[in-house]
C-alpha atoms as a PDB file:
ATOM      1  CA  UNK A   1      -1.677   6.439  12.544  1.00  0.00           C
ATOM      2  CA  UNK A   2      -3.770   9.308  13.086  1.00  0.00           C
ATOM      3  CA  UNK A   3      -1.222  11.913  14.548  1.00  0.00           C
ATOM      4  CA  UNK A   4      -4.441  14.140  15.937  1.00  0.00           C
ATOM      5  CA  UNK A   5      -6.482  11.204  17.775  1.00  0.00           C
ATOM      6  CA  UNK A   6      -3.029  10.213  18.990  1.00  0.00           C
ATOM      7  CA  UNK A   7      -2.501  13.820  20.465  1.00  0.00           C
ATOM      8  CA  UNK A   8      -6.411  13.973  21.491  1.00  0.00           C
ATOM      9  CA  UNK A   9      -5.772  11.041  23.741  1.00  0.00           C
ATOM     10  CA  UNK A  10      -2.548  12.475  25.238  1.00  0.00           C
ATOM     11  CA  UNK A  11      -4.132  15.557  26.015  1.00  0.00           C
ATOM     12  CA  UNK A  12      -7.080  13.523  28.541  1.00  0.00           C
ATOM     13  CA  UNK A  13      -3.832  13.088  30.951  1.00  0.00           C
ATOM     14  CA  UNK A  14      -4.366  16.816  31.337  1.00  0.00           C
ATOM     15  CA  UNK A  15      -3.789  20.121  29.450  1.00  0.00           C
ATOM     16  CA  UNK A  16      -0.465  20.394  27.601  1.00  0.00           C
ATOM     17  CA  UNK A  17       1.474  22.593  25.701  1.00  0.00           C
ATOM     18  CA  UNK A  18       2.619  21.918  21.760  1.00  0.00           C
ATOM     19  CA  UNK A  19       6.217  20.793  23.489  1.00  0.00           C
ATOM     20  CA  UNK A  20       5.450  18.793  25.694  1.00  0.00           C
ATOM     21  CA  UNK A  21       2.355  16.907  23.530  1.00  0.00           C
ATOM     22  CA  UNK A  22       5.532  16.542  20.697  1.00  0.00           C
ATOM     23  CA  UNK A  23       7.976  15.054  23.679  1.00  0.00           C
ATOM     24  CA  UNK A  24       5.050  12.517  24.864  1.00  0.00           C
ATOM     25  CA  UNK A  25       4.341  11.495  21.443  1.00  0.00           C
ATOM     26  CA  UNK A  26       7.776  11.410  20.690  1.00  0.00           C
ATOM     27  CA  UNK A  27       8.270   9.112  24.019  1.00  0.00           C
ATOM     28  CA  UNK A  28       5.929   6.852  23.323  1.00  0.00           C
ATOM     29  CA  UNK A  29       5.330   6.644  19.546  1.00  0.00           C
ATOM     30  CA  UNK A  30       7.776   8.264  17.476  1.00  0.00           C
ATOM     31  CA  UNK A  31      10.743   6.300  17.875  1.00  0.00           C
ATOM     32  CA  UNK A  32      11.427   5.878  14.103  1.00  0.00           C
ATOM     33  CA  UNK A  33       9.537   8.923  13.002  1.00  0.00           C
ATOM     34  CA  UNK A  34       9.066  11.578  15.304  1.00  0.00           C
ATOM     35  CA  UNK A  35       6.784  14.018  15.110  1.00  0.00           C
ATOM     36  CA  UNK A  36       7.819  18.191  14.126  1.00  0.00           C
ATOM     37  CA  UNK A  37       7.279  20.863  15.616  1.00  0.00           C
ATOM     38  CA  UNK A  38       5.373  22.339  12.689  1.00  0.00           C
ATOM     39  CA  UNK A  39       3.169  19.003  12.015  1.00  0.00           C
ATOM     40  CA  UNK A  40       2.184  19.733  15.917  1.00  0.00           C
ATOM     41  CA  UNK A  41       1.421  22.770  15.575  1.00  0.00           C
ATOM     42  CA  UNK A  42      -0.698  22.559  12.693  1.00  0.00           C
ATOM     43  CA  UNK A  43      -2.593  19.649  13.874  1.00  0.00           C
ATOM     44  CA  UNK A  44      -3.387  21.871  16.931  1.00  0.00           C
ATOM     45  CA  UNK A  45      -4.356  24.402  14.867  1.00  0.00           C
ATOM     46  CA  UNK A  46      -7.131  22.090  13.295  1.00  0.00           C
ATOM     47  CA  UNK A  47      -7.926  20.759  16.722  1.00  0.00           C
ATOM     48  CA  UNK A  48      -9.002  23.935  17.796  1.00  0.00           C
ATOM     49  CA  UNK A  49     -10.594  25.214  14.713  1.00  0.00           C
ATOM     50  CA  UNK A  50     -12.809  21.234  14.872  1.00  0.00           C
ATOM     51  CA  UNK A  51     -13.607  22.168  18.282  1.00  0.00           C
ATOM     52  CA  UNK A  52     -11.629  18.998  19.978  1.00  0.00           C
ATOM     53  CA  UNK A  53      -9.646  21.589  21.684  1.00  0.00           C
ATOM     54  CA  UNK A  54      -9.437  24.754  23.259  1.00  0.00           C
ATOM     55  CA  UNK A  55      -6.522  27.342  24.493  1.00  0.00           C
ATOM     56  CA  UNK A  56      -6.428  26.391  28.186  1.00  0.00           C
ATOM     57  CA  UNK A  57      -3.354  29.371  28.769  1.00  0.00           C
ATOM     58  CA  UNK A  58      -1.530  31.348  27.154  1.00  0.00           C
ATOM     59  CA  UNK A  59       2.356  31.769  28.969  1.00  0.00           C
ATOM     60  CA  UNK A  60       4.089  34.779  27.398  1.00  0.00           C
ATOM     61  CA  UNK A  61       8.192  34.350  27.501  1.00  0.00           C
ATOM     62  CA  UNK A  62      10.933  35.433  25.506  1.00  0.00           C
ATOM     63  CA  UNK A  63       9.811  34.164  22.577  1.00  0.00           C
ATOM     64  CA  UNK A  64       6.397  33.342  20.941  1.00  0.00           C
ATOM     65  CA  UNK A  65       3.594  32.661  23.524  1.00  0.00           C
ATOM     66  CA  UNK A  66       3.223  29.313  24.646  1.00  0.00           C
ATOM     67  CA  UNK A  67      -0.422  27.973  24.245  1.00  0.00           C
ATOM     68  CA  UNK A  68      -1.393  25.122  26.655  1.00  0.00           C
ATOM     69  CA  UNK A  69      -4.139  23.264  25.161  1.00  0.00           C
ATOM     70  CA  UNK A  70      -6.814  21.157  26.878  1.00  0.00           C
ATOM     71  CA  UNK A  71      -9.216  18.417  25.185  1.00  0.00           C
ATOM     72  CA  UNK A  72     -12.730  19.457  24.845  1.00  0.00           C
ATOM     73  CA  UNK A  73     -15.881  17.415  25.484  1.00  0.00           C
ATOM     74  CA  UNK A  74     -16.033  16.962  21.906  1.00  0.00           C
ATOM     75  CA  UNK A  75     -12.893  15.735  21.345  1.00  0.00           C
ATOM     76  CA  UNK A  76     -13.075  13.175  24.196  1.00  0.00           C
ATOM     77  CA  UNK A  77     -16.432  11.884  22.235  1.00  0.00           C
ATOM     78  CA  UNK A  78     -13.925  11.694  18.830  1.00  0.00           C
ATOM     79  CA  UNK A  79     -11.473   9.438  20.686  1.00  0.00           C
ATOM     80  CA  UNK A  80     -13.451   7.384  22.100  1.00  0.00           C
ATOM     81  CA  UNK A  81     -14.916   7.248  18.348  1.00  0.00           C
ATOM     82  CA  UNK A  82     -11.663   6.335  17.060  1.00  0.00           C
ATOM     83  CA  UNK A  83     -10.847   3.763  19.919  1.00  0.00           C
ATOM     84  CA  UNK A  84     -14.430   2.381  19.177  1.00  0.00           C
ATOM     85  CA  UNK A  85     -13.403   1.670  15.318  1.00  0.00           C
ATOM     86  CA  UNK A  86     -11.472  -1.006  14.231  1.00  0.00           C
ATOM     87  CA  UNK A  87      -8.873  -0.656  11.680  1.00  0.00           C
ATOM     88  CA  UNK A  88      -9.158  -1.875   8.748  1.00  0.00           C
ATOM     89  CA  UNK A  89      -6.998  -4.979   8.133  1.00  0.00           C
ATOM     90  CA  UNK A  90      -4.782  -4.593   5.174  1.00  0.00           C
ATOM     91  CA  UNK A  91      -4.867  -7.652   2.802  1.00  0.00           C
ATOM     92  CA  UNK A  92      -1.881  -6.942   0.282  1.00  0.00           C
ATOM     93  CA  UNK A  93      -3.816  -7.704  -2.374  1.00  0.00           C
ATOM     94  CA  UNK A  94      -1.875  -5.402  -5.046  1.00  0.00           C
ATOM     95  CA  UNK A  95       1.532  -5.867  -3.193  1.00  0.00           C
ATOM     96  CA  UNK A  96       4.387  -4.464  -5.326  1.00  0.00           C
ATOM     97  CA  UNK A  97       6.447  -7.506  -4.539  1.00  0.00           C
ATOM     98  CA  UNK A  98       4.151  -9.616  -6.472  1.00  0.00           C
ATOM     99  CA  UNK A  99       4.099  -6.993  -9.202  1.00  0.00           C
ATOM    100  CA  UNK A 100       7.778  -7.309  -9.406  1.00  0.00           C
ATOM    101  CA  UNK A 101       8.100 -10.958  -9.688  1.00  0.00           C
ATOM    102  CA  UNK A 102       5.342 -10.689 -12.818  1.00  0.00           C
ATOM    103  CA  UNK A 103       7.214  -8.202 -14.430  1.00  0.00           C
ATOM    104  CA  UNK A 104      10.014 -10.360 -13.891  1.00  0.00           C
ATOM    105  CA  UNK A 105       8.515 -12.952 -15.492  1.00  0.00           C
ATOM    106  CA  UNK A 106       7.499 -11.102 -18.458  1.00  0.00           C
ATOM    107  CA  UNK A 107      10.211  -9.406 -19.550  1.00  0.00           C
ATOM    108  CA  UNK A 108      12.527 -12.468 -19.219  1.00  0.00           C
ATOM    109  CA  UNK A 109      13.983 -11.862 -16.129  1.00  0.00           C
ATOM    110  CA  UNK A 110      15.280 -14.327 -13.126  1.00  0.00           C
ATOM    111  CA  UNK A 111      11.892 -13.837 -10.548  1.00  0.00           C
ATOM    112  CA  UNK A 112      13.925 -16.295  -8.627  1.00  0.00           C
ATOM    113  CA  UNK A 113      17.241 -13.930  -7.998  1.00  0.00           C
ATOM    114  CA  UNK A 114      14.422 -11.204  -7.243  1.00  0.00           C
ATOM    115  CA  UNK A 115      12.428 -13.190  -4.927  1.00  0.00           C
ATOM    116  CA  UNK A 116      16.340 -14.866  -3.192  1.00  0.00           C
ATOM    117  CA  UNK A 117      17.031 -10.782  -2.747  1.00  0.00           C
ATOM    118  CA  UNK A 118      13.730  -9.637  -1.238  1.00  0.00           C
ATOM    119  CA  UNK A 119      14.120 -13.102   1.199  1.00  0.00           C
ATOM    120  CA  UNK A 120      17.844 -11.801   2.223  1.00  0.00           C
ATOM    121  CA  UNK A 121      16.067  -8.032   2.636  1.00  0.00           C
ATOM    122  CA  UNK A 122      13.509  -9.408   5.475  1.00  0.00           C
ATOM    123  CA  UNK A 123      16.347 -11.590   6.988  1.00  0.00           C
ATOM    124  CA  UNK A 124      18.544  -8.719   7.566  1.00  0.00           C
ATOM    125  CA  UNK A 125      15.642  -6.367   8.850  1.00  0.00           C
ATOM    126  CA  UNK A 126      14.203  -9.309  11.046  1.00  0.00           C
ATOM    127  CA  UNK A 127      17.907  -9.613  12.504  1.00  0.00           C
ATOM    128  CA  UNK A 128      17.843  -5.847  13.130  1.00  0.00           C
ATOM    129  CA  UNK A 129      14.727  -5.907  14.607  1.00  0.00           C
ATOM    130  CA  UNK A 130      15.443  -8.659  17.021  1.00  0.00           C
ATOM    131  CA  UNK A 131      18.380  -7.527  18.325  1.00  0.00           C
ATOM    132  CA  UNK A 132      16.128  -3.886  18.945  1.00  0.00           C
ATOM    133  CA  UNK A 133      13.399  -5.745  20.535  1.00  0.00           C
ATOM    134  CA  UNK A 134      16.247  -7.694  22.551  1.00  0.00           C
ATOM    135  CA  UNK A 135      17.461  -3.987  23.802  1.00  0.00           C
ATOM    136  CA  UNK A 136      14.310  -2.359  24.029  1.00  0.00           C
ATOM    137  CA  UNK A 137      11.111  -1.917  26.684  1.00  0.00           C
ATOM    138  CA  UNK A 138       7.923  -3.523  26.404  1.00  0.00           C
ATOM    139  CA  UNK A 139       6.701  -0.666  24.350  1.00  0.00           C
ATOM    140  CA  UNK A 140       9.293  -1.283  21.709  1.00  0.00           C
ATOM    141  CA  UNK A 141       9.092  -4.917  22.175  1.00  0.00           C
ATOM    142  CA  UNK A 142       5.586  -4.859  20.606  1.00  0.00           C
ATOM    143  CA  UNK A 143       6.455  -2.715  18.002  1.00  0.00           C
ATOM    144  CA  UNK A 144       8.999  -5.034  17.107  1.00  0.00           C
ATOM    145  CA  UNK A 145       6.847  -8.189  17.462  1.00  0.00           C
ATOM    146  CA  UNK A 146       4.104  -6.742  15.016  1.00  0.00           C
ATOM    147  CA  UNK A 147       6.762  -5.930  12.576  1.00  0.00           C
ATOM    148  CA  UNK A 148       8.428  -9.478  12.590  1.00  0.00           C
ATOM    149  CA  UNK A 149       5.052 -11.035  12.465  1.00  0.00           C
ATOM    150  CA  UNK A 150       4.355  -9.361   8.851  1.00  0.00           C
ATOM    151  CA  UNK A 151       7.735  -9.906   7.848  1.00  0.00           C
ATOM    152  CA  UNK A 152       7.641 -13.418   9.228  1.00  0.00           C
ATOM    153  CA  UNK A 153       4.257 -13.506   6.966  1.00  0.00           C
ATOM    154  CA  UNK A 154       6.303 -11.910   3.805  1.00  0.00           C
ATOM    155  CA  UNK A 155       8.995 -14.607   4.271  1.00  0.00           C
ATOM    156  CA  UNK A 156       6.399 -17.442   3.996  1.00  0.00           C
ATOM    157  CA  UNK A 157       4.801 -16.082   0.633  1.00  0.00           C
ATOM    158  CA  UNK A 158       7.821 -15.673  -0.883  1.00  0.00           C
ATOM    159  CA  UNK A 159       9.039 -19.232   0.114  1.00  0.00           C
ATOM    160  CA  UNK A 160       5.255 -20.490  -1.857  1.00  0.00           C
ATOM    161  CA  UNK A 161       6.135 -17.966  -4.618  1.00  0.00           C
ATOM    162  CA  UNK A 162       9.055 -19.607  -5.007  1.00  0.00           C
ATOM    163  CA  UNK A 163       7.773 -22.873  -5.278  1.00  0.00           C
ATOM    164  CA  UNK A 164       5.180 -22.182  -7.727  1.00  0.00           C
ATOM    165  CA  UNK A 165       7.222 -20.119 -10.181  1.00  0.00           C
ATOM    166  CA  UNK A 166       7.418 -22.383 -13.149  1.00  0.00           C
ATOM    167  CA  UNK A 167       3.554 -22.402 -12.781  1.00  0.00           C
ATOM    168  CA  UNK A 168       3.261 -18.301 -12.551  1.00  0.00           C
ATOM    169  CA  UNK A 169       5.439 -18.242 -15.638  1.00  0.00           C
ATOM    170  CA  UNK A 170       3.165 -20.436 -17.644  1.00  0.00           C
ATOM    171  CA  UNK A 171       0.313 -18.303 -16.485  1.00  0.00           C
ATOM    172  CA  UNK A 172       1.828 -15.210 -17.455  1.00  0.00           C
ATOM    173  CA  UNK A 173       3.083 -15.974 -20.632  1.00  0.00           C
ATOM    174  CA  UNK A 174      -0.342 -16.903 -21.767  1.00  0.00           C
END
């Protein structure tokens, strides 16, 4: 995720300070790993040195002044950019689960017990998940649904990993 297009496109709603841009984030993106104060902070800092934003206020209080920024013309351009781009899909193709069951293979070790634990893993993060999703709003309910899909994706490549083991091991051994 990029943390300062994120912030760029909570800042269109209207100028903000650091606080409140960490509390929105926070809100609506952060539930398993929100956001510090510092890794605001600094991100604003490169904001405004990029030109994407500028120092709409400055509040002075008890403590340190309180900037509000506001999104610049340019920085409107770089979201719309970034909204413009699509992500790049990520195809797994050097997974470190399938390096594991290898190594497994060739150093003599059960790839089966490895692959039965990894399958128990998901299960027990897809239950945790689901009862989340079950508890959660819509926002969280997505979040939850794009994680179980992948995991749901995991589970049936270790199920044909599985099946084609004594065929791996032949491979490998070769």
């Amino acid at each position: 995720m990029s943390i300062g297009h994120t912030l760029l496109g909570l800042l269109e709603s209207g100028p903000q300070h650091g606080y409140n841009l960490k509390r929105a984030f926070d809100d609506s993106f952060g539930h398993d790993r929100p956001l510090h104060y510092g890794q605001v902070y600094s991100t604003m800092s490169r904001l405004l040195k990029n030109g994407l934003v500028e120092v709409d206020g400055v509040e002075a209080g008890g403590g340190p002044e309180r900037k509000r920024y506001a999104i610049t013309e340019a920085g409107i351009t770089d979201v719309e950019r970034w909204l413009a781009q699509p992500e790049k899909p990520e195809p797994y193709l050097q997974s470190t689960l399938y390096t594991k069951v290898v190594i497994s293979l060739l150093t003599g070790r059960s790839a089966a017990d490895l692959l039965d634990t990894q399958r128990a893993e998901h299960l027990r993060l897809m239950r945790v998940l689901t009862e989340r999703k079950r508890h959660g709003d819509l926002s969280d309910q997505l979040i939850c649904d794009h994680a179980l899909f992948h995991l749901e994706a995991d589970l049936r490549w270790l199920e044909l990993t599985a099946a084609r083991l004594d065929r791996l091991a032949e491979e490998v051994r070769r």
